[in-house]
Protein backbone atom coordinates (compact mmCIF):
# COMPACT_ATOMS: atom_id res chain seq x y z
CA UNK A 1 10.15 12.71 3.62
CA UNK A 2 8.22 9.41 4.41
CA UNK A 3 8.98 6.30 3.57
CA UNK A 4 6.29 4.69 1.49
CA UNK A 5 5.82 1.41 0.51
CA UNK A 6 2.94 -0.17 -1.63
CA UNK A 7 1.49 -4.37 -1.60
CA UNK A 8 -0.22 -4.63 -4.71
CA UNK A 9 -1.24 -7.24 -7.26
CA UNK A 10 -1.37 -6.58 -11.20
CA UNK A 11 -5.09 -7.27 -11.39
CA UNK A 12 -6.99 -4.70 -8.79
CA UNK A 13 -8.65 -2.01 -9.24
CA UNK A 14 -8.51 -0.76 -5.91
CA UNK A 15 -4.38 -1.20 -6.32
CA UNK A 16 -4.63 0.91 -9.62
CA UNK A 17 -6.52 3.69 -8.18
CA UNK A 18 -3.86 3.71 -4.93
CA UNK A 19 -1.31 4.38 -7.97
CA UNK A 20 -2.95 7.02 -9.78
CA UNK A 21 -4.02 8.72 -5.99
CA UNK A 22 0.26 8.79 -5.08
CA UNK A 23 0.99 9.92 -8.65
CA UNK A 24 -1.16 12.47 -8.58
CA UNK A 25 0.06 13.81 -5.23
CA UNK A 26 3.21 13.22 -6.36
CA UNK A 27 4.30 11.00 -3.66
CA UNK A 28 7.64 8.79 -3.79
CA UNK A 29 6.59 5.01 -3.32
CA UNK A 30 7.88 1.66 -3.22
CA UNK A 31 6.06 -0.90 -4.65
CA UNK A 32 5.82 -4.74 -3.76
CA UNK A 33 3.59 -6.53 -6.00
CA UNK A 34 2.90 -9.72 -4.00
CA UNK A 35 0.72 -11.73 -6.29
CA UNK A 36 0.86 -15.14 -4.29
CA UNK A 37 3.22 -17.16 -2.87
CA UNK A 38 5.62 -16.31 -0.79
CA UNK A 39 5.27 -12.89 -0.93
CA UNK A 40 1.55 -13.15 -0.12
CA UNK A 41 1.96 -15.23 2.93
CA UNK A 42 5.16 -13.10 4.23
CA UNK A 43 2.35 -9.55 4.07
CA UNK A 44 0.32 -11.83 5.96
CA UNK A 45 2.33 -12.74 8.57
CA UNK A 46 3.20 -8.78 8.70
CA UNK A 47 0.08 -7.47 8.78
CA UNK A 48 -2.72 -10.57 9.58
CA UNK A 49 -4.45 -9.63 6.59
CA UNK A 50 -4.34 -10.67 2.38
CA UNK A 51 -6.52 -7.65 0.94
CA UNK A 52 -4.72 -5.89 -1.22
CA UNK A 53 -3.47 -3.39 -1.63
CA UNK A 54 -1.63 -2.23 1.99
CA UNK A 55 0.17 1.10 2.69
CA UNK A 56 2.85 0.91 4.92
CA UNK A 57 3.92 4.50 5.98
CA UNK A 58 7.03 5.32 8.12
CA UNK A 59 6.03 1.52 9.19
CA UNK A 60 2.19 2.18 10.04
CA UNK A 61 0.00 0.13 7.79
CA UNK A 62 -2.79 0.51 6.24
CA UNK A 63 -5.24 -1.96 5.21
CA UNK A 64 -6.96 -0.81 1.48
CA UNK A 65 -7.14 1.95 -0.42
CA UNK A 66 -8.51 4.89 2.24
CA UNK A 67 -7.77 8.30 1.17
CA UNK A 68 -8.38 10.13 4.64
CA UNK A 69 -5.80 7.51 6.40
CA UNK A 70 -3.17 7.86 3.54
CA UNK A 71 -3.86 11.65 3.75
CA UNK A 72 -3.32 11.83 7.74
CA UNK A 73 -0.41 9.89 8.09
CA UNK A 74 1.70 11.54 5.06
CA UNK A 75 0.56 15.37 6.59
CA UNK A 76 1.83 13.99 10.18
């Protein structure tokens, strides 16, 4: 099974839909909500970016919510 992991704040959209979209496929997940701080700058020094929210996937990330990306790296 892959390892999952979520960056998300309380107040996105985009982070709520990335919920319902792993629910639905019933996919295990790991979530981080980073609201600021600390937690915000450490995703940024991970990744170079602050958009939210970030999908990290057997440690490949990806940036937003993009269904075809999630989709290609959980079927590889």
């Amino acid at each position: 099974m892959k390892k999952v992991k979520i960056y998300t704040t309380s107040d996105s959209a985009p982070c709520d839909e990335l919920r319902k979209y792993l629910n639905s496929k019933s996919i295990d997940f790991t979530e981080n909500n980073i609201g600021s701080g600390q937690a915000a700058a450490a995703l940024i020094k991970k990744t170079g970016y602050s958009v939210v929210p970030q999908i990290e996937i057997d440690g490949q990330i990806i940036v937003g919510f993009d269904r075809k990306k999630i989709d290609e790296l959980l079927n590889n």
